[in-house]
N, C-alpha and C. Protein backbone atom coordinates (compact mmCIF):
# COMPACT_ATOMS: atom_id res chain seq x y z
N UNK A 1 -37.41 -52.72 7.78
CA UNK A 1 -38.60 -53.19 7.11
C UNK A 1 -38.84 -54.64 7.48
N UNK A 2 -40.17 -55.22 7.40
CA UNK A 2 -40.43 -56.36 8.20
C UNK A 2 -40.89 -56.85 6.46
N UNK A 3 -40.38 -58.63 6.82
CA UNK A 3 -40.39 -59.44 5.80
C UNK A 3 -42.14 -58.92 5.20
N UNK A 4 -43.41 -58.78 5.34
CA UNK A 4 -44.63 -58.72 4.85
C UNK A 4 -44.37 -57.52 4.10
N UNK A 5 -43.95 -56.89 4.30
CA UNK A 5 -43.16 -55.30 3.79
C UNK A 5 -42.49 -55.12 2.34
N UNK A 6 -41.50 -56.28 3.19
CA UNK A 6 -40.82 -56.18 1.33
C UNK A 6 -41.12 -56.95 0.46
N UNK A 7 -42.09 -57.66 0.81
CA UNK A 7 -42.61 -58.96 0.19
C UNK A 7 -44.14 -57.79 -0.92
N UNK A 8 -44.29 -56.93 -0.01
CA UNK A 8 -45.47 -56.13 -0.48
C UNK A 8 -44.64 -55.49 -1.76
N UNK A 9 -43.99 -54.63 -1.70
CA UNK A 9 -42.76 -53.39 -1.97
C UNK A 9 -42.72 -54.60 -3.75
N UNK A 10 -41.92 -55.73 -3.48
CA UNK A 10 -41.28 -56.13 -4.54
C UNK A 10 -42.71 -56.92 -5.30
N UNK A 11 -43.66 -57.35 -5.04
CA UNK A 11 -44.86 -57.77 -5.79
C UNK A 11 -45.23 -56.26 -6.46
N UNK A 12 -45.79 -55.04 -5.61
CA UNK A 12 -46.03 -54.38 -6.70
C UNK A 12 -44.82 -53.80 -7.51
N UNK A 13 -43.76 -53.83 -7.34
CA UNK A 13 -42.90 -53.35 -8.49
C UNK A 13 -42.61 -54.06 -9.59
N UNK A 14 -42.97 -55.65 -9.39
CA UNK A 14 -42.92 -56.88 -10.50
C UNK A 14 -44.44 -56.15 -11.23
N UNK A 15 -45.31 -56.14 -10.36
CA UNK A 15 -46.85 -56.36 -11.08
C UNK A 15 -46.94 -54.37 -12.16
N UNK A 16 -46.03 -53.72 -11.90
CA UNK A 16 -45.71 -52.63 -12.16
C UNK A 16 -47.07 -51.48 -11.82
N UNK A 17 -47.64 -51.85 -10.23
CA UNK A 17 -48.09 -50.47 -9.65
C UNK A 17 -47.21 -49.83 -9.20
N UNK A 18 -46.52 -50.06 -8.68
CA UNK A 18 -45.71 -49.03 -7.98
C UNK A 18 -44.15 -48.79 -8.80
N UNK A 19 -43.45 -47.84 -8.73
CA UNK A 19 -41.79 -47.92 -9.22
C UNK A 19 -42.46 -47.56 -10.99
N UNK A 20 -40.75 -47.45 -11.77
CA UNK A 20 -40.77 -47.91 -13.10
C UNK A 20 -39.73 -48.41 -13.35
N UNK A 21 -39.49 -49.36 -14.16
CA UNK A 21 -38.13 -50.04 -14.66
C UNK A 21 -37.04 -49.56 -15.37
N UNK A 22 -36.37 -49.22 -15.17
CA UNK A 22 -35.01 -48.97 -15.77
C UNK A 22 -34.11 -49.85 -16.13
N UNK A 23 -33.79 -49.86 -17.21
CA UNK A 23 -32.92 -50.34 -18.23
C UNK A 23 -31.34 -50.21 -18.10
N UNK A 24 -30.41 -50.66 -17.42
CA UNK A 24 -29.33 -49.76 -17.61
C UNK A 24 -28.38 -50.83 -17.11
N UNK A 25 -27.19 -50.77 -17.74
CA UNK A 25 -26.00 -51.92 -17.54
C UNK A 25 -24.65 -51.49 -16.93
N UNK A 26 -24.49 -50.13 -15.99
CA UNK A 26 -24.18 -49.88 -15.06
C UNK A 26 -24.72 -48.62 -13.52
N UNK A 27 -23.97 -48.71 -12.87
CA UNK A 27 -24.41 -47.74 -11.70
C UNK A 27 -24.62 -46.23 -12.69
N UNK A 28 -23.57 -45.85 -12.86
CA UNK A 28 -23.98 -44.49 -13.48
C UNK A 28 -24.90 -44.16 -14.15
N UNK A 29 -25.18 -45.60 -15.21
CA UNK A 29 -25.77 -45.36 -16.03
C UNK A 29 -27.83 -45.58 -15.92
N UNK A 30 -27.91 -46.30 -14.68
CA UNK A 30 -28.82 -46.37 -13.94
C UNK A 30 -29.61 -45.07 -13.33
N UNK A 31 -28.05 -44.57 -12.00
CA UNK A 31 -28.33 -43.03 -11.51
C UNK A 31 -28.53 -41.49 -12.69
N UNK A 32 -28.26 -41.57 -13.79
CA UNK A 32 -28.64 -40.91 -14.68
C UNK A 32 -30.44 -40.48 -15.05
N UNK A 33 -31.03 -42.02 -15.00
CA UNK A 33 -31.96 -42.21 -15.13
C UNK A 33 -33.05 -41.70 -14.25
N UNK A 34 -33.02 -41.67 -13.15
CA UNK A 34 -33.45 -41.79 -12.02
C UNK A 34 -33.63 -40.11 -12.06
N UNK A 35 -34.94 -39.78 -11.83
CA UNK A 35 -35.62 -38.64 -11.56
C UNK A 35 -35.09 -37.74 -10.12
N UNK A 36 -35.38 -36.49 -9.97
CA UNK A 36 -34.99 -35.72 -8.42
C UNK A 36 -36.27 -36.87 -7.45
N UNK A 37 -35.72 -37.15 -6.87
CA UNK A 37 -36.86 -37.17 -5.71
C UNK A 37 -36.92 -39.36 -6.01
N UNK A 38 -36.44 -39.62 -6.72
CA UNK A 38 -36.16 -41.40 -6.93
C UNK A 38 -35.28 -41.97 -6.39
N UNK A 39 -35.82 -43.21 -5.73
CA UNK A 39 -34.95 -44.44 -5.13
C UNK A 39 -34.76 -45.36 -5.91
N UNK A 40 -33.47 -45.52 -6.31
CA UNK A 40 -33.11 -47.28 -7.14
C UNK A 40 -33.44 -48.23 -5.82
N UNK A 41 -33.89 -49.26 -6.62
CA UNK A 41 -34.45 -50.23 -6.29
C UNK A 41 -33.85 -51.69 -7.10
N UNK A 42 -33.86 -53.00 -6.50
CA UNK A 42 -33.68 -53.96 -7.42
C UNK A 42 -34.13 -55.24 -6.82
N UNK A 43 -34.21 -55.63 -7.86
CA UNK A 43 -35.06 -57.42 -7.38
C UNK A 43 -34.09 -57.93 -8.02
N UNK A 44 -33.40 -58.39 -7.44
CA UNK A 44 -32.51 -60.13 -7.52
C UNK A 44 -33.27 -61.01 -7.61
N UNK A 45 -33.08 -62.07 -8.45
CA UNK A 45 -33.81 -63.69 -9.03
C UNK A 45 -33.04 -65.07 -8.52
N UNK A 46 -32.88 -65.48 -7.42
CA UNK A 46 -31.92 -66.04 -7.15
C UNK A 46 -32.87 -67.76 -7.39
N UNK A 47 -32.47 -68.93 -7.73
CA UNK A 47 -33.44 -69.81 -7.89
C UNK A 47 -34.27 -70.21 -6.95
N UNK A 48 -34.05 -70.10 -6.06
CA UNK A 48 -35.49 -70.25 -4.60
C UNK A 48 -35.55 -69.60 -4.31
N UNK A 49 -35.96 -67.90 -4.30
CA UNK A 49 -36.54 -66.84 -4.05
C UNK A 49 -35.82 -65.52 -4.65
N UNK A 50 -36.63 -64.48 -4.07
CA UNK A 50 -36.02 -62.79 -4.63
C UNK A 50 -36.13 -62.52 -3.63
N UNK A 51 -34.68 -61.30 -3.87
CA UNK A 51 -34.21 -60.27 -2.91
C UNK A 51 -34.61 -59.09 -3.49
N UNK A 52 -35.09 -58.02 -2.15
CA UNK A 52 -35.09 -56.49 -2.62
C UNK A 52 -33.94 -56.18 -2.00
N UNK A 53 -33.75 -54.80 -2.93
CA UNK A 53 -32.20 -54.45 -2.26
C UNK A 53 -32.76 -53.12 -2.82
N UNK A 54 -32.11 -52.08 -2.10
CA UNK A 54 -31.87 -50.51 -2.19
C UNK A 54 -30.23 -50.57 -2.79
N UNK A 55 -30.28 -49.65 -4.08
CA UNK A 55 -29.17 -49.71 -4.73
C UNK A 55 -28.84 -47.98 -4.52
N UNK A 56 -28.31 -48.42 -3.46
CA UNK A 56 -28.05 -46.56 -3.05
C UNK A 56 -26.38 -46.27 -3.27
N UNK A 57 -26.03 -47.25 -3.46
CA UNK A 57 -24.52 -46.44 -3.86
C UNK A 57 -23.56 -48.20 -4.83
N UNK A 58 -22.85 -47.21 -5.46
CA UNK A 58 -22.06 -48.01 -6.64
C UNK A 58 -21.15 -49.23 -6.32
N UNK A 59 -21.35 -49.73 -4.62
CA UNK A 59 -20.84 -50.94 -4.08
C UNK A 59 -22.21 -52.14 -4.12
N UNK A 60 -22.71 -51.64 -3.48
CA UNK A 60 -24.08 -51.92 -3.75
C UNK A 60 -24.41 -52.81 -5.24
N UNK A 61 -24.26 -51.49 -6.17
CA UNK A 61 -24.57 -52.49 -7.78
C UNK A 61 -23.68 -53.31 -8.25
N UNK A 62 -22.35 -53.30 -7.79
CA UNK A 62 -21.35 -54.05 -7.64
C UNK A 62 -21.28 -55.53 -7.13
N UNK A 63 -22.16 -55.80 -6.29
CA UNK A 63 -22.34 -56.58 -5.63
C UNK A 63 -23.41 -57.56 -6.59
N UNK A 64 -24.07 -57.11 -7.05
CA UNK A 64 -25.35 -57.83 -7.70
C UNK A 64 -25.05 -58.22 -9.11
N UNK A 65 -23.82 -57.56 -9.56
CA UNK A 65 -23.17 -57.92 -10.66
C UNK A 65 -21.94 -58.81 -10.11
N UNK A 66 -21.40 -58.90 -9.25
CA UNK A 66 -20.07 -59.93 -9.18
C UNK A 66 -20.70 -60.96 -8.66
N UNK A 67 -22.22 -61.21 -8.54
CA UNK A 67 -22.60 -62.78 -7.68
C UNK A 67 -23.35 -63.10 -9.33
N UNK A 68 -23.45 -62.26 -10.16
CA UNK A 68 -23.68 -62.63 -11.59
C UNK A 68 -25.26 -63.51 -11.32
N UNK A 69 -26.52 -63.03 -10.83
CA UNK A 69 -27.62 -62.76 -10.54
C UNK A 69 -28.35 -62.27 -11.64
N UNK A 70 -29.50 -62.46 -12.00
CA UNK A 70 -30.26 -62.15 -12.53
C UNK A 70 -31.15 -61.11 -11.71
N UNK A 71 -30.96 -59.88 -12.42
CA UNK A 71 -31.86 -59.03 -11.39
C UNK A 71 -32.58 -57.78 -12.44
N UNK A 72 -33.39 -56.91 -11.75
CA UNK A 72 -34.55 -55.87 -12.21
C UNK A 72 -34.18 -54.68 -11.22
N UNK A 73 -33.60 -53.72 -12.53
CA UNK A 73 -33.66 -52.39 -11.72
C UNK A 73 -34.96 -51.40 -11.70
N UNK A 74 -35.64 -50.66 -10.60
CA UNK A 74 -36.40 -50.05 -10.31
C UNK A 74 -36.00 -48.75 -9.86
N UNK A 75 -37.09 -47.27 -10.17
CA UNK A 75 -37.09 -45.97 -9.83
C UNK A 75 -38.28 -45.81 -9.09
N UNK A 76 -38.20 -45.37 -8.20
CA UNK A 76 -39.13 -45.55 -6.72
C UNK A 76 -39.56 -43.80 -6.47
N UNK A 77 -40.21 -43.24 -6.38
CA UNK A 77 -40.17 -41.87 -5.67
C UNK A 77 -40.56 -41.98 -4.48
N UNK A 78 -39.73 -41.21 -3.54
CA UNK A 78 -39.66 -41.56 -2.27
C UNK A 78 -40.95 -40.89 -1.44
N UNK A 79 -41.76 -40.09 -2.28
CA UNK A 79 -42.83 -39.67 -1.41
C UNK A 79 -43.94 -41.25 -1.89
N UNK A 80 -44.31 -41.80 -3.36
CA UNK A 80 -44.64 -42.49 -3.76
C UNK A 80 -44.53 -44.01 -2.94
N UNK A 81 -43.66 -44.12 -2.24
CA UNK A 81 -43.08 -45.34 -1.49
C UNK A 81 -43.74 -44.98 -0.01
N UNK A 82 -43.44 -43.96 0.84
CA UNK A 82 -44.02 -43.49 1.77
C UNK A 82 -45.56 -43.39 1.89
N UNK A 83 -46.04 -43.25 0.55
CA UNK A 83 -47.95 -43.53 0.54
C UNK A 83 -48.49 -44.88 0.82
N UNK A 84 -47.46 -45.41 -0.04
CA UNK A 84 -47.87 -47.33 -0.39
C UNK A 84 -47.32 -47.86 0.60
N UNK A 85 -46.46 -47.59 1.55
CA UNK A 85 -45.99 -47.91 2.88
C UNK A 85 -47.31 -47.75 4.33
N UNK A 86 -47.71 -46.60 3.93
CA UNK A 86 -48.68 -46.20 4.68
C UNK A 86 -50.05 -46.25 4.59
């Protein structure tokens, strides 16, 4: 993905067109949430900018919790992402 990309991707998931937010204070408890056919998603808050990150496996959420980050989990449907991509 090219920086204009994810820069697109993480504005509408803040502005909440695209994605929905999920609530959840671990991996499992995240992937529970998450519909057939959904991509976790997350925006990191770091003080001079945000990161998107694909939270596709439980190292992953691991990571965003041991740098102790302020971040926003997202549920993406992957045909839903593929429209707004295109």
């Amino acid at each position: 993905m090219n920086t204009n990309t994810v820069r697109s991707i993480t504005k509408a998931l803040s502005d909440g067109k695209l994605g929905r937010q999920i609530k959840a204070s671990s991996y499992g408890e995240a992937t529970f949430y998450l519909k057939h056919g959904e991509v976790l998603f997350a925006i990191a808050q770091y003080p001079t900018h945000r990161v998107l990150l694909i939270v596709d496996t439980a190292e992953r959420y691991q990571q965003l919790e041991y740098k102790e980050t302020p971040y926003t989990l997202y549920a993406i449907e992957e045909e839903k992402l593929e429209q707004f991509l295109s």
